[in-house]
Each structure stands twice: as structure tokens, then as C-alpha cells.
Protein backbone atom coordinates (compact mmCIF):
# COMPACT_ATOMS: atom_id res chain seq x y z
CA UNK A 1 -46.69 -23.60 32.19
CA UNK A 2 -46.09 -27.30 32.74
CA UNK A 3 -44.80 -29.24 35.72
CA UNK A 4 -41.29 -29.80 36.21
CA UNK A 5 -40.76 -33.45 37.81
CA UNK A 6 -37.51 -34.86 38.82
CA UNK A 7 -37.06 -38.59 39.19
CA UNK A 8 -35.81 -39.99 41.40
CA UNK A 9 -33.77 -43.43 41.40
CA UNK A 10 -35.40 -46.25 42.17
CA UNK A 11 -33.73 -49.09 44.22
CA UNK A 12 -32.52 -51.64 41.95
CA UNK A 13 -33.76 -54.95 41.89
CA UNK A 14 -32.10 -57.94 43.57
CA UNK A 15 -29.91 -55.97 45.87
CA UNK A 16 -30.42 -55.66 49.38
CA UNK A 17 -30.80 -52.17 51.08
CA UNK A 18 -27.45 -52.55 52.88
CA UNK A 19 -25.59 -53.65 49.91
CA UNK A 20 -27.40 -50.70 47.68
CA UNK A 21 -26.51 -48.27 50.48
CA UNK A 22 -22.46 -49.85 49.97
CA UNK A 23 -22.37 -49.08 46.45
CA UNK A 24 -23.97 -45.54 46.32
CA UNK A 25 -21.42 -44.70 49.29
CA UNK A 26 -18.91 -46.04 47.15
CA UNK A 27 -19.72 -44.13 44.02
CA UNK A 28 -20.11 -41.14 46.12
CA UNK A 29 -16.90 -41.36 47.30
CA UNK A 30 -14.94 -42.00 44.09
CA UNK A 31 -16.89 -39.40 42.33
CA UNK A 32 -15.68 -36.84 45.51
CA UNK A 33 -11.88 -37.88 44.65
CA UNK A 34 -12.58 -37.09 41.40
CA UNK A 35 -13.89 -33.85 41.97
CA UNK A 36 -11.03 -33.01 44.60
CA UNK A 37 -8.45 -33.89 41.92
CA UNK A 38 -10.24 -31.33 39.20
CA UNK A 39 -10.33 -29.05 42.28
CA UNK A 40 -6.40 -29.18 42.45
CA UNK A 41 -5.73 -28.79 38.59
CA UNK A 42 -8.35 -25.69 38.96
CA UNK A 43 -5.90 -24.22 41.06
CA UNK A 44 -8.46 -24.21 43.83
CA UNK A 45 -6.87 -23.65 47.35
CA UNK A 46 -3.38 -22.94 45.40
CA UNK A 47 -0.73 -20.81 47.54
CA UNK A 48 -0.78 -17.41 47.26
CA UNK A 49 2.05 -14.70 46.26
CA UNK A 50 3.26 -12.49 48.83
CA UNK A 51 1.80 -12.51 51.75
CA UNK A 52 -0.67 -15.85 51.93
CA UNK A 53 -1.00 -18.25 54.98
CA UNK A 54 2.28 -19.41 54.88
CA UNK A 55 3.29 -22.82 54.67
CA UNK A 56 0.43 -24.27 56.81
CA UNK A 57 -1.93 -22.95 54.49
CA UNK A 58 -0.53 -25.07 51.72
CA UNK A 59 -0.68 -28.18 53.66
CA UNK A 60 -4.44 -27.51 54.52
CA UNK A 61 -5.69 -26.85 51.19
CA UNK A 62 -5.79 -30.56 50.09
CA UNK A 63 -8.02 -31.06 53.17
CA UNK A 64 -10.20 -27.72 51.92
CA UNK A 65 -10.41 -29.21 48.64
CA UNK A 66 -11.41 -32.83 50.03
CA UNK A 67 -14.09 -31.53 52.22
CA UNK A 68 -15.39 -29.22 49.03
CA UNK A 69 -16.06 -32.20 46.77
CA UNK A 70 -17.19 -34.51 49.09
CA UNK A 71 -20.46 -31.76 49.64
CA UNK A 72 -20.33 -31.43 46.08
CA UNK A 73 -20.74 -34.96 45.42
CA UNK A 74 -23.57 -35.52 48.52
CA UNK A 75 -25.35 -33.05 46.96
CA UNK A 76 -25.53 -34.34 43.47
CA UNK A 77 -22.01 -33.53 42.41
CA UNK A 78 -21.78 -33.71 38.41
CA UNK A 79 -23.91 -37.34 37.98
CA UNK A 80 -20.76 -39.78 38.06
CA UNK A 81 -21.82 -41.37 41.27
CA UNK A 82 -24.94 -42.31 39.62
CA UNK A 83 -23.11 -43.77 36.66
CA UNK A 84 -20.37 -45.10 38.53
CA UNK A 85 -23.73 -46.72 40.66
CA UNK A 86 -25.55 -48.21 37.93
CA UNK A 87 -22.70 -49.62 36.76
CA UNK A 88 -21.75 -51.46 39.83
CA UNK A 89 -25.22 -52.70 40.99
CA UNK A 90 -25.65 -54.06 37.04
CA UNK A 91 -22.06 -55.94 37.61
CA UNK A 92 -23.92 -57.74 40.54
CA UNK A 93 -26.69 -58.39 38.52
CA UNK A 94 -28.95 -56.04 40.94
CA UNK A 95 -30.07 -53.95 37.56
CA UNK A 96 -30.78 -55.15 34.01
């Protein structure tokens, strides 16, 4: 059996920890719209027929769906934030 080892990112170079820490919470957070908006075409928190929650259960379900891909995305979410990461520290010249 051989050893499973997951890697974990390293901080890029030339950025400081603040500004690193800004563009992974940035990333995160447009990866967790995404998600909320795949959510919605999913048909995820969608009205009921019949007897449901009325209309107060359709005007919560965006903030269902919010809150669901925004732990999604904090806890690894699909790997856009990552992407969407890379891509921003490498625009300030923070990775090669």
C-alpha cells in the first residue's frame, strides 16, 4: 500500500501575507457565487407544489443557497478558487 500525500499550496513568492490572504478571500468568494448560481439552475431551494413554505420560503432560498456554497467553497469547493488564485497572485507578479 503506498502513502497518499496531499500538497498543500505554498505561499507565493513576492506577496505579502496580508495581500495573499486578500486574494485567496477573493477567489473564495467568486468561486462561492459561482457555486450559488449552479445551485439555482440545479433547482436547489426551488418552490415547491402544493403545500411548500409559502412565499417566504422562496425569498429565503437565495440566502440557503448563498450560505451552501460559501461552505462549499471554504472547504475546497470544486478547485476554482485555487485557479482563480494563481491567476491573480501571477498578475501581481507574486508567482512565476
Amino acid at each position: 500500500m503506498s502513502d497518499l500525500t496531499i500538497a498543500l499550496p505554498s505561499a507565493p513568492q513576492g506577496l505579502s501575507p496580508q495581500r495573499e490572504a486578500e486574494l485567496r478571500r477573493a477567489a473564495q468568494d467568486l468561486e462561492a457565487s459561482f457555486l450559488a448560481e449552479m445551485l439555482r439552475h440545479s433547482g436547489l431551494g426551488a418552490p415547491r407544489e402544493g403545500f411548500g413554505g409559502g412565499i417566504g420560503e422562496d425569498q429565503f432560498a437565495s440566502f440557503m443557497r448563498t450560505e451552501q456554497a460559501r461552505a462549499l467553497a471554504e472547504s475546497g469547493g470544486i478547485g476554482l478558487a485555487e485557479s482563480l488564485f494563481n491567476a491573480l497572485a501571477a498578475r501581481e507578479g507574486g508567482m512565476s
